[in-house]
Structure formats: structure tokens, C-alpha cells
N, C-alpha and C. Protein backbone atom coordinates (compact mmCIF):
# COMPACT_ATOMS: atom_id res chain seq x y z
N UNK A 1 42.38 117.04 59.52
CA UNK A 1 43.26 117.23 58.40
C UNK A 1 44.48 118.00 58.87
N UNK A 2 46.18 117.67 58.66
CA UNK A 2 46.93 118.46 58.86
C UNK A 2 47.72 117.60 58.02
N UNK A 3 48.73 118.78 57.57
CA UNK A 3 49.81 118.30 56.80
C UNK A 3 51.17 117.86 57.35
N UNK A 4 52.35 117.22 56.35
CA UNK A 4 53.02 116.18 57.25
C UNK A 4 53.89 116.72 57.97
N UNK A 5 54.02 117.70 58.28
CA UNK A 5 54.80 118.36 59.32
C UNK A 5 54.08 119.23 60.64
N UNK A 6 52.82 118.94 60.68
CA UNK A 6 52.71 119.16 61.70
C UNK A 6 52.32 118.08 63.06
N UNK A 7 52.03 118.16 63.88
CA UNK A 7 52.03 117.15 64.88
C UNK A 7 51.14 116.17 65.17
N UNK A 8 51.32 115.00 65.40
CA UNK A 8 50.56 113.97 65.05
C UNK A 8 49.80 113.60 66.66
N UNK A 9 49.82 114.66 67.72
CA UNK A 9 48.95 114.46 68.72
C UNK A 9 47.55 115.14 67.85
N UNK A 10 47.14 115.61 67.11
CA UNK A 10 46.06 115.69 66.51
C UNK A 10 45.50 114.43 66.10
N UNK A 11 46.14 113.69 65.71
CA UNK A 11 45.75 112.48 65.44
C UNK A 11 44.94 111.50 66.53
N UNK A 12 46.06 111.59 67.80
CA UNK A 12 45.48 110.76 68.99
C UNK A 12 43.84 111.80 69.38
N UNK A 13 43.81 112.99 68.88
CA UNK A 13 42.68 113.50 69.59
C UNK A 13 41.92 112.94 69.05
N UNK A 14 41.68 113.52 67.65
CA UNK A 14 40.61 113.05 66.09
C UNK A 14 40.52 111.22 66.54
N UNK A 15 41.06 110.58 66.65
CA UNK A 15 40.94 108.98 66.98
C UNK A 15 39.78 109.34 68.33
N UNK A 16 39.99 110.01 69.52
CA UNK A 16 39.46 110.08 70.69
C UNK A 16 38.03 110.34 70.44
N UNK A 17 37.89 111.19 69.10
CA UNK A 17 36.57 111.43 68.47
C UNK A 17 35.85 110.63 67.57
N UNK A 18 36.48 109.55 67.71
CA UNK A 18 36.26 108.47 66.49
C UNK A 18 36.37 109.17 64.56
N UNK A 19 37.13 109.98 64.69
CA UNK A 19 37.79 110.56 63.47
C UNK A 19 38.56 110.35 63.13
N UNK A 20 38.92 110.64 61.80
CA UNK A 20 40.22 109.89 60.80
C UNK A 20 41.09 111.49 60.71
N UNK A 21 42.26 111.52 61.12
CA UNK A 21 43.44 112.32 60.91
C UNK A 21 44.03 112.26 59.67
N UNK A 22 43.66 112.97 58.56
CA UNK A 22 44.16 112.60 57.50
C UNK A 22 45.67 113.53 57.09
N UNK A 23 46.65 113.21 56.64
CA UNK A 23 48.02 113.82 56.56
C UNK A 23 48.11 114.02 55.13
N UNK A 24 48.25 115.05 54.75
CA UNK A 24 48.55 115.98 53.28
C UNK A 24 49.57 116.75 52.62
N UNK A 25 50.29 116.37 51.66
CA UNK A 25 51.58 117.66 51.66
C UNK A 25 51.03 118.95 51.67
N UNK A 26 52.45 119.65 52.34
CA UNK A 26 52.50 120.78 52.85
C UNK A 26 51.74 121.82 51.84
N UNK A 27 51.01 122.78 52.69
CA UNK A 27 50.22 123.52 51.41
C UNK A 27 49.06 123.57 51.43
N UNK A 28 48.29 124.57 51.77
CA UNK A 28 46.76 124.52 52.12
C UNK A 28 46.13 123.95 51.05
N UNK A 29 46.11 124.25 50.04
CA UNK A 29 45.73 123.62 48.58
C UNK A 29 45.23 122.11 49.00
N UNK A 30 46.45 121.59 49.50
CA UNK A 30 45.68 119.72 49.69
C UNK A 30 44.98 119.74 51.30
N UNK A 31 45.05 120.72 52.01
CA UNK A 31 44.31 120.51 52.86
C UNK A 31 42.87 120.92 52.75
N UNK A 32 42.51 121.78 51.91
CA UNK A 32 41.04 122.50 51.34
C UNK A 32 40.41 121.18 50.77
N UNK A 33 41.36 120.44 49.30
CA UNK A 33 41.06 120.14 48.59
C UNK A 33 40.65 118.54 49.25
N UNK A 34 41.50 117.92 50.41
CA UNK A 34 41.05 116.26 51.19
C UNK A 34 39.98 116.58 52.15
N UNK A 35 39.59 118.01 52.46
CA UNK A 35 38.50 118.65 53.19
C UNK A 35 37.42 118.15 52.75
N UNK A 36 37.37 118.54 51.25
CA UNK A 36 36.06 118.36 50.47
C UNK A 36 35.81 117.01 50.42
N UNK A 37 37.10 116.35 49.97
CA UNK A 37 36.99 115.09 49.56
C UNK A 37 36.32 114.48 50.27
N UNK A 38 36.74 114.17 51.84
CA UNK A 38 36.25 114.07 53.19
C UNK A 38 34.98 114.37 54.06
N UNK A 39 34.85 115.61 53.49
CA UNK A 39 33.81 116.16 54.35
C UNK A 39 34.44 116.05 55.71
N UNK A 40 35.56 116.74 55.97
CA UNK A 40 36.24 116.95 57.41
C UNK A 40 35.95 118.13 57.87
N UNK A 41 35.64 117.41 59.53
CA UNK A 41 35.07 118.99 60.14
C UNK A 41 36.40 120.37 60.24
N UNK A 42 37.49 119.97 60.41
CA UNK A 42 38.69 121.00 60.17
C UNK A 42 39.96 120.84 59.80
N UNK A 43 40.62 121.46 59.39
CA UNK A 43 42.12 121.30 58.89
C UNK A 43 43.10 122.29 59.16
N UNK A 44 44.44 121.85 59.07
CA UNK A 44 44.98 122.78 60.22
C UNK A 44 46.51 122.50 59.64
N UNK A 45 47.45 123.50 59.52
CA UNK A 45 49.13 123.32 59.14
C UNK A 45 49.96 123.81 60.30
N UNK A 46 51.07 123.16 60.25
CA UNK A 46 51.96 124.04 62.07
C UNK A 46 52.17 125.35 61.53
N UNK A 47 51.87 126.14 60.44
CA UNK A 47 52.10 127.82 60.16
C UNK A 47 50.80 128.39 60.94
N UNK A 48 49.93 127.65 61.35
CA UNK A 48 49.21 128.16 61.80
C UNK A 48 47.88 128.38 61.32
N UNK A 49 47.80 127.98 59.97
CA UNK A 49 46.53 128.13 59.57
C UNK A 49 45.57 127.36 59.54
N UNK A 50 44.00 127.63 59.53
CA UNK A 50 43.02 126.80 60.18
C UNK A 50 42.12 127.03 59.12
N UNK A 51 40.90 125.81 58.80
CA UNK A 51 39.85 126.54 58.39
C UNK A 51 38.81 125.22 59.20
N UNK A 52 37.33 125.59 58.70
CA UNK A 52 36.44 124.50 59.56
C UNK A 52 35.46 124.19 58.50
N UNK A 53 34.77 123.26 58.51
CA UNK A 53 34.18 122.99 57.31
C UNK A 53 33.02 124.16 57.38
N UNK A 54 32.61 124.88 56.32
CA UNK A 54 31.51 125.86 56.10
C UNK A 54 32.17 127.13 56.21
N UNK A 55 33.35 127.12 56.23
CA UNK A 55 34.23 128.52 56.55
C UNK A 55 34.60 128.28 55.18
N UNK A 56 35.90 129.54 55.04
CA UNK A 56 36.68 129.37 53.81
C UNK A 56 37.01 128.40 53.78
N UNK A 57 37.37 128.13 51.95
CA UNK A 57 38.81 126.89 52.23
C UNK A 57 39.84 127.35 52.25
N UNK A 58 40.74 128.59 52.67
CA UNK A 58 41.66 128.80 52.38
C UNK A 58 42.05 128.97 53.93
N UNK A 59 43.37 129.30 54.49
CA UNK A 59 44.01 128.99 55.49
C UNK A 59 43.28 130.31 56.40
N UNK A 60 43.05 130.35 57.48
CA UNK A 60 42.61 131.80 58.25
C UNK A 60 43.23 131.65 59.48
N UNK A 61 44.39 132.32 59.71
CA UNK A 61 44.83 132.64 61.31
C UNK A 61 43.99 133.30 61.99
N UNK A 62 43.72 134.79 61.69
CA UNK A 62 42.51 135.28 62.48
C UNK A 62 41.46 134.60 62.82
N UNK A 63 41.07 133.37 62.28
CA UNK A 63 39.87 132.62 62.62
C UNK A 63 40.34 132.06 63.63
N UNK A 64 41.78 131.07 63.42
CA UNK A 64 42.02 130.55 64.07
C UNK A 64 42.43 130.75 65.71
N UNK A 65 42.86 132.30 65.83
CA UNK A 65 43.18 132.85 67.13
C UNK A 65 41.83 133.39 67.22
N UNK A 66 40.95 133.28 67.00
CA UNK A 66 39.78 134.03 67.67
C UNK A 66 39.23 132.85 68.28
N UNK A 67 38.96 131.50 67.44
CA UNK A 67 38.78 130.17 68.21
C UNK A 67 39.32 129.90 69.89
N UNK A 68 41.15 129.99 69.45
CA UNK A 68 41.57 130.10 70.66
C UNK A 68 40.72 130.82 71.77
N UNK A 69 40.79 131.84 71.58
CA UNK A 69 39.96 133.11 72.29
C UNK A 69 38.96 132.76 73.39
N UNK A 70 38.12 132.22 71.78
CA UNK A 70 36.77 131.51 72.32
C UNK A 70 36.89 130.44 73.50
N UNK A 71 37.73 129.66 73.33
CA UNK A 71 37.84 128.21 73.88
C UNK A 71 38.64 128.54 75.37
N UNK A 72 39.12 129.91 75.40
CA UNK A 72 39.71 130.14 76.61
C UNK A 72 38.49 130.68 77.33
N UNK A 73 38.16 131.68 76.88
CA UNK A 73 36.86 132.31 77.42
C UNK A 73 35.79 131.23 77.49
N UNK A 74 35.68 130.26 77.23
CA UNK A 74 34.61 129.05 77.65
C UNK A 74 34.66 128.68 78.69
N UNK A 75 36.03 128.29 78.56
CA UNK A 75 36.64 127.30 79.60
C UNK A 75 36.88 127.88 81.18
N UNK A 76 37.25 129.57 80.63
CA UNK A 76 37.92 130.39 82.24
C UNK A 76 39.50 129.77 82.11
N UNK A 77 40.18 129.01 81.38
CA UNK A 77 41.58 128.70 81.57
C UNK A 77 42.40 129.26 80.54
N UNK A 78 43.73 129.26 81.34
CA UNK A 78 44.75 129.66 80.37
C UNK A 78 45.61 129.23 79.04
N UNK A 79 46.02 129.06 78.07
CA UNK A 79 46.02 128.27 77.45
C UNK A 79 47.02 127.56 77.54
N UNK A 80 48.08 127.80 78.32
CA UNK A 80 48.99 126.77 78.68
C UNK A 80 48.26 125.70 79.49
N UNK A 81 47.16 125.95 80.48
CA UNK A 81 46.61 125.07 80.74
C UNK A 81 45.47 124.12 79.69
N UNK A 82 45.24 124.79 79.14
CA UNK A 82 44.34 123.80 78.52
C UNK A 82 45.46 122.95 77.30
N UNK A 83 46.49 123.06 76.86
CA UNK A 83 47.73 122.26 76.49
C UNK A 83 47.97 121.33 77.58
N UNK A 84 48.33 121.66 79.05
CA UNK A 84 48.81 120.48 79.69
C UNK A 84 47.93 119.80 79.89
N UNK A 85 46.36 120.03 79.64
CA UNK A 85 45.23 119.20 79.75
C UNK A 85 45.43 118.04 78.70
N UNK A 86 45.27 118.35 77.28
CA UNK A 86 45.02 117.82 76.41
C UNK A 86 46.55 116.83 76.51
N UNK A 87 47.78 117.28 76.89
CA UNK A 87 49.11 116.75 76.24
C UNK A 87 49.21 115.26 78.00
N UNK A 88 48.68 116.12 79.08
CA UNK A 88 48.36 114.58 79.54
C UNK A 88 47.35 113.43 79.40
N UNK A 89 46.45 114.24 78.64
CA UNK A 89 45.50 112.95 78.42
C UNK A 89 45.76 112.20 76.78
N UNK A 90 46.66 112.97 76.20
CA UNK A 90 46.93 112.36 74.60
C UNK A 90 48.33 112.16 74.89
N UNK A 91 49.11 112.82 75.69
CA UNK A 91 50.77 112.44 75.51
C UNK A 91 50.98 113.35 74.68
N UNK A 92 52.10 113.98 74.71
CA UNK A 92 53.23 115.12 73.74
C UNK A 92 54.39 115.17 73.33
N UNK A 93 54.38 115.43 72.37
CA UNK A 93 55.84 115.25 71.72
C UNK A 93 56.45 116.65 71.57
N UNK A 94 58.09 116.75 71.36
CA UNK A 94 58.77 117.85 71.01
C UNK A 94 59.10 118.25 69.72
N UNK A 95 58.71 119.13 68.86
CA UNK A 95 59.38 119.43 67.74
C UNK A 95 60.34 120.11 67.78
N UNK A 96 61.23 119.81 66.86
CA UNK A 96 62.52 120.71 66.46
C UNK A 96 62.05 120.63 64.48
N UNK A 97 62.85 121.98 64.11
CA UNK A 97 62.45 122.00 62.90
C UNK A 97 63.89 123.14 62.58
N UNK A 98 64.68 122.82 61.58
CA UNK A 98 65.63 123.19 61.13
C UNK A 98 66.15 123.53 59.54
N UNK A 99 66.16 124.97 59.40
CA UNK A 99 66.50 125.04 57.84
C UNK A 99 67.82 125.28 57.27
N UNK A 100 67.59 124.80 55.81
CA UNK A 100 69.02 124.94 55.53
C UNK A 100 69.13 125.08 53.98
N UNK A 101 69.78 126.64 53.94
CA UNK A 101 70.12 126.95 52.33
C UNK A 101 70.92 125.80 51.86
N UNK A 102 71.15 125.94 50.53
CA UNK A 102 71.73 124.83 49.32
C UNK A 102 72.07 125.68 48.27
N UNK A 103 73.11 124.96 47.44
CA UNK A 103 73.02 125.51 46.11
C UNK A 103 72.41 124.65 45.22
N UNK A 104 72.05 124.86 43.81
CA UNK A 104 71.52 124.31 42.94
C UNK A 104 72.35 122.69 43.09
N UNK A 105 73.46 122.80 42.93
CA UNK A 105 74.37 121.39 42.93
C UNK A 105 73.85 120.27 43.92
N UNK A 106 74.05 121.34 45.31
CA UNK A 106 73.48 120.85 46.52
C UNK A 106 71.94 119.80 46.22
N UNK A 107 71.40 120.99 45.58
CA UNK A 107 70.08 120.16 45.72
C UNK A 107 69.89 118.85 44.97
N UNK A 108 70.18 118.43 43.72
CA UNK A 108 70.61 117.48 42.68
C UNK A 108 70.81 116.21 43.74
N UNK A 109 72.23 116.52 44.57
CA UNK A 109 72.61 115.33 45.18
C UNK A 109 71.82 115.12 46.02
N UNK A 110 70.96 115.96 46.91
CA UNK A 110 69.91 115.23 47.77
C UNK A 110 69.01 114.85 47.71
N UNK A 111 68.53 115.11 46.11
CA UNK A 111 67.12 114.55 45.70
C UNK A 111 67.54 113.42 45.20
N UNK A 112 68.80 112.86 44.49
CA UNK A 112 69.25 111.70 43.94
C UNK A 112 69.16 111.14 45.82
N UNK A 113 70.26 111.54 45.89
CA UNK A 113 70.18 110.52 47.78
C UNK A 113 69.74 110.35 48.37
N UNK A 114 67.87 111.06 48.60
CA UNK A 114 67.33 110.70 50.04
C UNK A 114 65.74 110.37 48.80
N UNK A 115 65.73 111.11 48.04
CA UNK A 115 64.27 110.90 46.86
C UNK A 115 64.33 110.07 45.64
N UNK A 116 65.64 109.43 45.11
CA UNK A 116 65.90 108.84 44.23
C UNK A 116 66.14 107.38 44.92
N UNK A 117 67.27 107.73 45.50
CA UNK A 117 68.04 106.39 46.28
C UNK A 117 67.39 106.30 46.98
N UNK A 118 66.62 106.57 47.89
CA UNK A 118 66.15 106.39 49.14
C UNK A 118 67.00 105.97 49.99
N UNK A 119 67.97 106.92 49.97
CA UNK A 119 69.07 106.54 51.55
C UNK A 119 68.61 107.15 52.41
N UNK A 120 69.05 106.39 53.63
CA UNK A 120 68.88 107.06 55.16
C UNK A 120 69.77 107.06 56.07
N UNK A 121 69.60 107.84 56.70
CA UNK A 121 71.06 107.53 57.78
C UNK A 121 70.63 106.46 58.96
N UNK A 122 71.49 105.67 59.61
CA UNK A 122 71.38 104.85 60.74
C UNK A 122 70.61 105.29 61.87
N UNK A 123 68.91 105.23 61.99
CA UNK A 123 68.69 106.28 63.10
C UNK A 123 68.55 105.00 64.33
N UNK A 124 68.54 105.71 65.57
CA UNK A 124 68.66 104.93 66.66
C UNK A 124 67.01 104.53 67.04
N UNK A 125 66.37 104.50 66.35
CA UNK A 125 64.88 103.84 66.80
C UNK A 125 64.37 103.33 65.77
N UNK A 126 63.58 102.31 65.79
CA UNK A 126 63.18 101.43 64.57
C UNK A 126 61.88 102.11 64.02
N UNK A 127 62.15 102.04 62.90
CA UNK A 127 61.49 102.30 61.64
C UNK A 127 59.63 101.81 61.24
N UNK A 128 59.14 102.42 61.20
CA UNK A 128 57.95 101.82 61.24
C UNK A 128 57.43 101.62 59.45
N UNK A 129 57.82 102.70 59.05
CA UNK A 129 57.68 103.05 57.69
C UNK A 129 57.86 104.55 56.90
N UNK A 130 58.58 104.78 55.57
CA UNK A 130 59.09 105.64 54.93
C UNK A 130 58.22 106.48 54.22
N UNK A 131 57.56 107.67 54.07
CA UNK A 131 56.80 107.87 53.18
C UNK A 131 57.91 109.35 51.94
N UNK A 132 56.93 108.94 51.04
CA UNK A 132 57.97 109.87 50.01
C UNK A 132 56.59 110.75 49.20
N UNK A 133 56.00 111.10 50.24
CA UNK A 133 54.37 112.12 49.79
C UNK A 133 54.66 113.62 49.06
N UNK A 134 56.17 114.17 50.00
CA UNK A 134 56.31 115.40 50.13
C UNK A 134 57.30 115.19 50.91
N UNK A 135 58.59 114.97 50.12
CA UNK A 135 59.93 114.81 50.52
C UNK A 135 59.88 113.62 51.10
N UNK A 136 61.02 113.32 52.01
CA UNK A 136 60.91 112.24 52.69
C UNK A 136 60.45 112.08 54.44
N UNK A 137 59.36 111.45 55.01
CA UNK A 137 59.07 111.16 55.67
C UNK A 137 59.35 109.81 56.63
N UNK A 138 60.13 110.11 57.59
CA UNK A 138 60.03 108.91 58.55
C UNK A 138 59.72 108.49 59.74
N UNK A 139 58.84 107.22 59.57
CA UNK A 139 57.91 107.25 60.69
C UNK A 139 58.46 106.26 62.08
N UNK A 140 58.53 106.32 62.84
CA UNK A 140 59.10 105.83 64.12
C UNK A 140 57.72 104.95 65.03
N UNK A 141 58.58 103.55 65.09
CA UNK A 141 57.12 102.64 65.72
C UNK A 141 57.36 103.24 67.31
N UNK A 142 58.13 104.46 67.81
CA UNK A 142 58.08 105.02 69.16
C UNK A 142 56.79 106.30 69.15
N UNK A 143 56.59 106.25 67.68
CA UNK A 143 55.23 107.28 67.59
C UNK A 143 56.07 109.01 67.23
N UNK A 144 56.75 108.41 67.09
CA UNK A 144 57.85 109.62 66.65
C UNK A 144 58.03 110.26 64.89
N UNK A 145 59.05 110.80 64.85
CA UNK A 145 58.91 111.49 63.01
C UNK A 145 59.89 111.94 62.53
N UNK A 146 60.46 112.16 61.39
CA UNK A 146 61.69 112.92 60.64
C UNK A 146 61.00 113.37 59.52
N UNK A 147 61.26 114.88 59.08
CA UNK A 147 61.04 115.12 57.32
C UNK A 147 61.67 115.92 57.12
N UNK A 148 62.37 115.57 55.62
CA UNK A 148 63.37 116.42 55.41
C UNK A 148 62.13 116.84 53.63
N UNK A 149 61.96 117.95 53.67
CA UNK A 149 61.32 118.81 52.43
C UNK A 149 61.69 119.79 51.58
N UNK A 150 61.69 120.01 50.12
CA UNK A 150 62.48 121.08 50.25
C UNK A 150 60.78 122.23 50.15
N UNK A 151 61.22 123.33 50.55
CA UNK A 151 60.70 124.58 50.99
C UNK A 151 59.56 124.75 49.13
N UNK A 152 58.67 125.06 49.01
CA UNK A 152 58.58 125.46 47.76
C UNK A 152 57.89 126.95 47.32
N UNK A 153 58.47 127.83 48.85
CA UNK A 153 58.39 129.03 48.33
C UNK A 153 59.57 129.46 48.60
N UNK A 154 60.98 129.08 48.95
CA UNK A 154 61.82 129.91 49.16
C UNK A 154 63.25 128.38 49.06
N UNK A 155 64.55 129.09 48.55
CA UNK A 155 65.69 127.77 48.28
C UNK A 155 66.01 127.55 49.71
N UNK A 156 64.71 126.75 50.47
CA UNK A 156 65.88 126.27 52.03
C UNK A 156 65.35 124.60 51.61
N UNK A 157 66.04 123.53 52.35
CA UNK A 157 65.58 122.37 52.98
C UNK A 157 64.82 122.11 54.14
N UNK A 158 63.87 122.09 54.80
CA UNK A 158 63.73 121.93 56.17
C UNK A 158 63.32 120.56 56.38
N UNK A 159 63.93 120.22 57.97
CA UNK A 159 63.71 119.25 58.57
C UNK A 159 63.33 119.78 60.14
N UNK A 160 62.07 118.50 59.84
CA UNK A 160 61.19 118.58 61.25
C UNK A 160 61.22 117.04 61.79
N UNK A 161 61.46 117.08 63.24
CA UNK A 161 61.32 115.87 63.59
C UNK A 161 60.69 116.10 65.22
N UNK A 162 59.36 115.09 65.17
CA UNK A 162 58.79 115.06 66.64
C UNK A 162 59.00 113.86 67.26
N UNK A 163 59.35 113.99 68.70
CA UNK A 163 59.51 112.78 69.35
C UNK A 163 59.44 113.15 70.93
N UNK A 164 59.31 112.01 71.54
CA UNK A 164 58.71 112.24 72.68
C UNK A 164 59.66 113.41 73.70
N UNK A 165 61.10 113.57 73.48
CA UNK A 165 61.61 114.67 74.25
C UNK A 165 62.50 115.08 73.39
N UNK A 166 63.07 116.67 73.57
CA UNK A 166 63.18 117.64 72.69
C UNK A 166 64.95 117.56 72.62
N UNK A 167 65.36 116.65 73.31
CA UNK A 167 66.79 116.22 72.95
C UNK A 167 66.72 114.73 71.86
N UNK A 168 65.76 114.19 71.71
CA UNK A 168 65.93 113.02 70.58
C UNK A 168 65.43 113.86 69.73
N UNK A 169 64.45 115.14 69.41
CA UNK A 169 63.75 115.57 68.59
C UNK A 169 65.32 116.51 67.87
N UNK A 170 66.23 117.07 68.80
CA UNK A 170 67.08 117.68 68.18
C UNK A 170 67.91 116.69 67.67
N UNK A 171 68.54 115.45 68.11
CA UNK A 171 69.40 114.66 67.84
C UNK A 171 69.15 113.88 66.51
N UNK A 172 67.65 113.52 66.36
CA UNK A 172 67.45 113.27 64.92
C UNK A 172 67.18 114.28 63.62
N UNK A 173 67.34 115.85 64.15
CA UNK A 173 67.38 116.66 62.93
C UNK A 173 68.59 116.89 62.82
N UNK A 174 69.95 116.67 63.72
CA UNK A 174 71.16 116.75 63.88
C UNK A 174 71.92 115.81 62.90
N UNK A 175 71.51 114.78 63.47
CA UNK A 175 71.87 113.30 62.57
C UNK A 175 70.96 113.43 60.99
N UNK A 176 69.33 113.96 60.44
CA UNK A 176 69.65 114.15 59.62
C UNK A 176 70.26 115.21 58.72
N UNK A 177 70.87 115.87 59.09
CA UNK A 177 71.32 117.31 59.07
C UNK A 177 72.91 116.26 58.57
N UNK A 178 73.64 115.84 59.68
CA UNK A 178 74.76 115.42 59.00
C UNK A 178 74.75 114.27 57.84
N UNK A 179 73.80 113.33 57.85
CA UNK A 179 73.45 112.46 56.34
C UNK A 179 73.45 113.15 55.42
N UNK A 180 72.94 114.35 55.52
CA UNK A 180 72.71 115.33 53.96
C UNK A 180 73.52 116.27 53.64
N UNK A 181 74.48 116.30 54.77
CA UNK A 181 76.06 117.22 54.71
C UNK A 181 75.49 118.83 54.16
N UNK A 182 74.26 119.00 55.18
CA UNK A 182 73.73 120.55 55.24
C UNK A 182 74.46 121.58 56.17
N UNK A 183 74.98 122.48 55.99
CA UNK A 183 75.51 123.50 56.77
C UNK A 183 74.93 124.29 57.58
């Protein structure tokens, strides 16, 4: 279980396990709540929070860095190594993730233009499919990503986009950054 902004090499793992990666808007709430639904062994957001089935349902970092802990002390490795383990045998992508205040006005026109209209800007890799779960989501048949969300504890926009290197990952929060004429 992770929600749509965080990274979808979880996915290639959970597949490696013959498991289903399920994607949830942002917000532990739907990750507790497709847990149950599921009966998924864990769920996980890029803020960092974790839970495992029989634990809380609510988000636990301390759980989650003590796991780490664990899994280093198992292993004897460091955890940059056990990343370049996993990211050569699943492949890795770069995130960039970028926020951006608005005013009330601001916001109107971008929910009419990217959540109403469903406009997009011209991106340079083909399109696999759009999702509109929790803002707008776009999915890249290069295995790649764009989301532009707005924040719903604080007035920013953010956009996250993963892709295989961290200059297309900036170039498509750049490009959508200028579609939405964010400062």
C-alpha cells in the first residue's frame, strides 16, 4: 500500500512477491482504511510513515526507523547498500517534488484547468494514462509520473514527478510548473 506520490519501485518489489501494490490518496486515513480492505501486509507514504498489518493503523515513523535498524543489523550492511541492492535488481527512479503558494484566485483557475478541463501541457514522453484520484496524476508508458495536488493541510500546490533520471524528473515538474503559471 502507498499513496500516489510516493514511488512506484515498491510496486516492482510487491509484484516480485507476487503482491498487489495498491495506490491511495495522500493521507494515512486511505492507507489504514485499503489495509483492512485488503488485508495488506504493509503500507507506507514518502513522509515516511509506515504501519504493518497487526500494528497500528495509524502512520509510525519510529516503527518504521527501528525496522530500518533491524534490517541493517540482519543484514551487517549499510543502508545505502542495501538501496543499491534493491534499485539494481528493481531499477530506480528520481524524484523531484516542488511546492508552490497560490492565492485563492490562483487556485479557482487551476482546478478549472488541470481538474475541470483536464488540460495538460505537451509533455515529451507518451502518456500511458491520467488519473484524477487526488489531483491530477500522470502516468508515463516509460514507467515514469507527474502529480500536481493541492496540499490539504497547508495553501501550497505540490508537484512530484519520478522518472528514470533526476534531470527529466526536474524538467517535468519545471514544465508542469510553467502550464500552471506557479511562481
Amino acid at each position: 500500500m502507498r499513496n500516489i506520490a510516493t514511488t512506484h519501485l515498491l510496486d516492482a518489489i510487491a509484484a516480485e512477491f507476487g503482491e498487489t501494490c495498491y495506490e491511495v490518496p495522500v493521507g494515512f486515513k486511505y492507507i489504514s482504511a485499503k489495509m483492512i480492505e485488503t488485508n495488506a501486509v504493509i503500507g507506507g507514504e514518502s513522509s515516511g510513515g509506515l504501519t504493518v498489518r497487526g500494528h497500528i493503523q495509524g502512520k509510525d515513523g519510529i516503527y518504521a526507523a527501528a525496522l530500518l535498524v533491524e534490517m541493517m543489523s540482519v543484514t551487517n550492511k549499510k543502508l545505502s547498500e542495501i538501496y543499491r541492492e534493491i534499485t539494481e535488481r528493481f531499477g530506480g527512479y528520481e524524484i523531484e517534488e516542488s511546492d508552490f503558494s497560490f492565492t485563492p484566485e490562483r487556485r479557482s483557475e487551476i482546478v478549472k484547468m488541470l481538474l475541470e478541463d483536464k488540460l495538460l501541457p505537451e509533455f515529451p514522453f507518451e502518456i500511458e494514462k491520467v488519473s484524477y484520484m487526488d489531483g491530477c496524476k500522470v502516468y508515463f508508458k516509460n514507467g515514469g509520473w507527474v502529480s500536481a495536488r493541492f496540499s490539504g493541510t497547508e495553501p501550497v500546490i505540490r508537484v512530484f514527478c519520478e522518472m528514470p533520471a533526476l534531470d527529466e524528473a526536474k524538467g517535468i515538474c519545471r514544465l508542469m510548473q510553467v502550464f500552471l503559471n506557479l511562481a
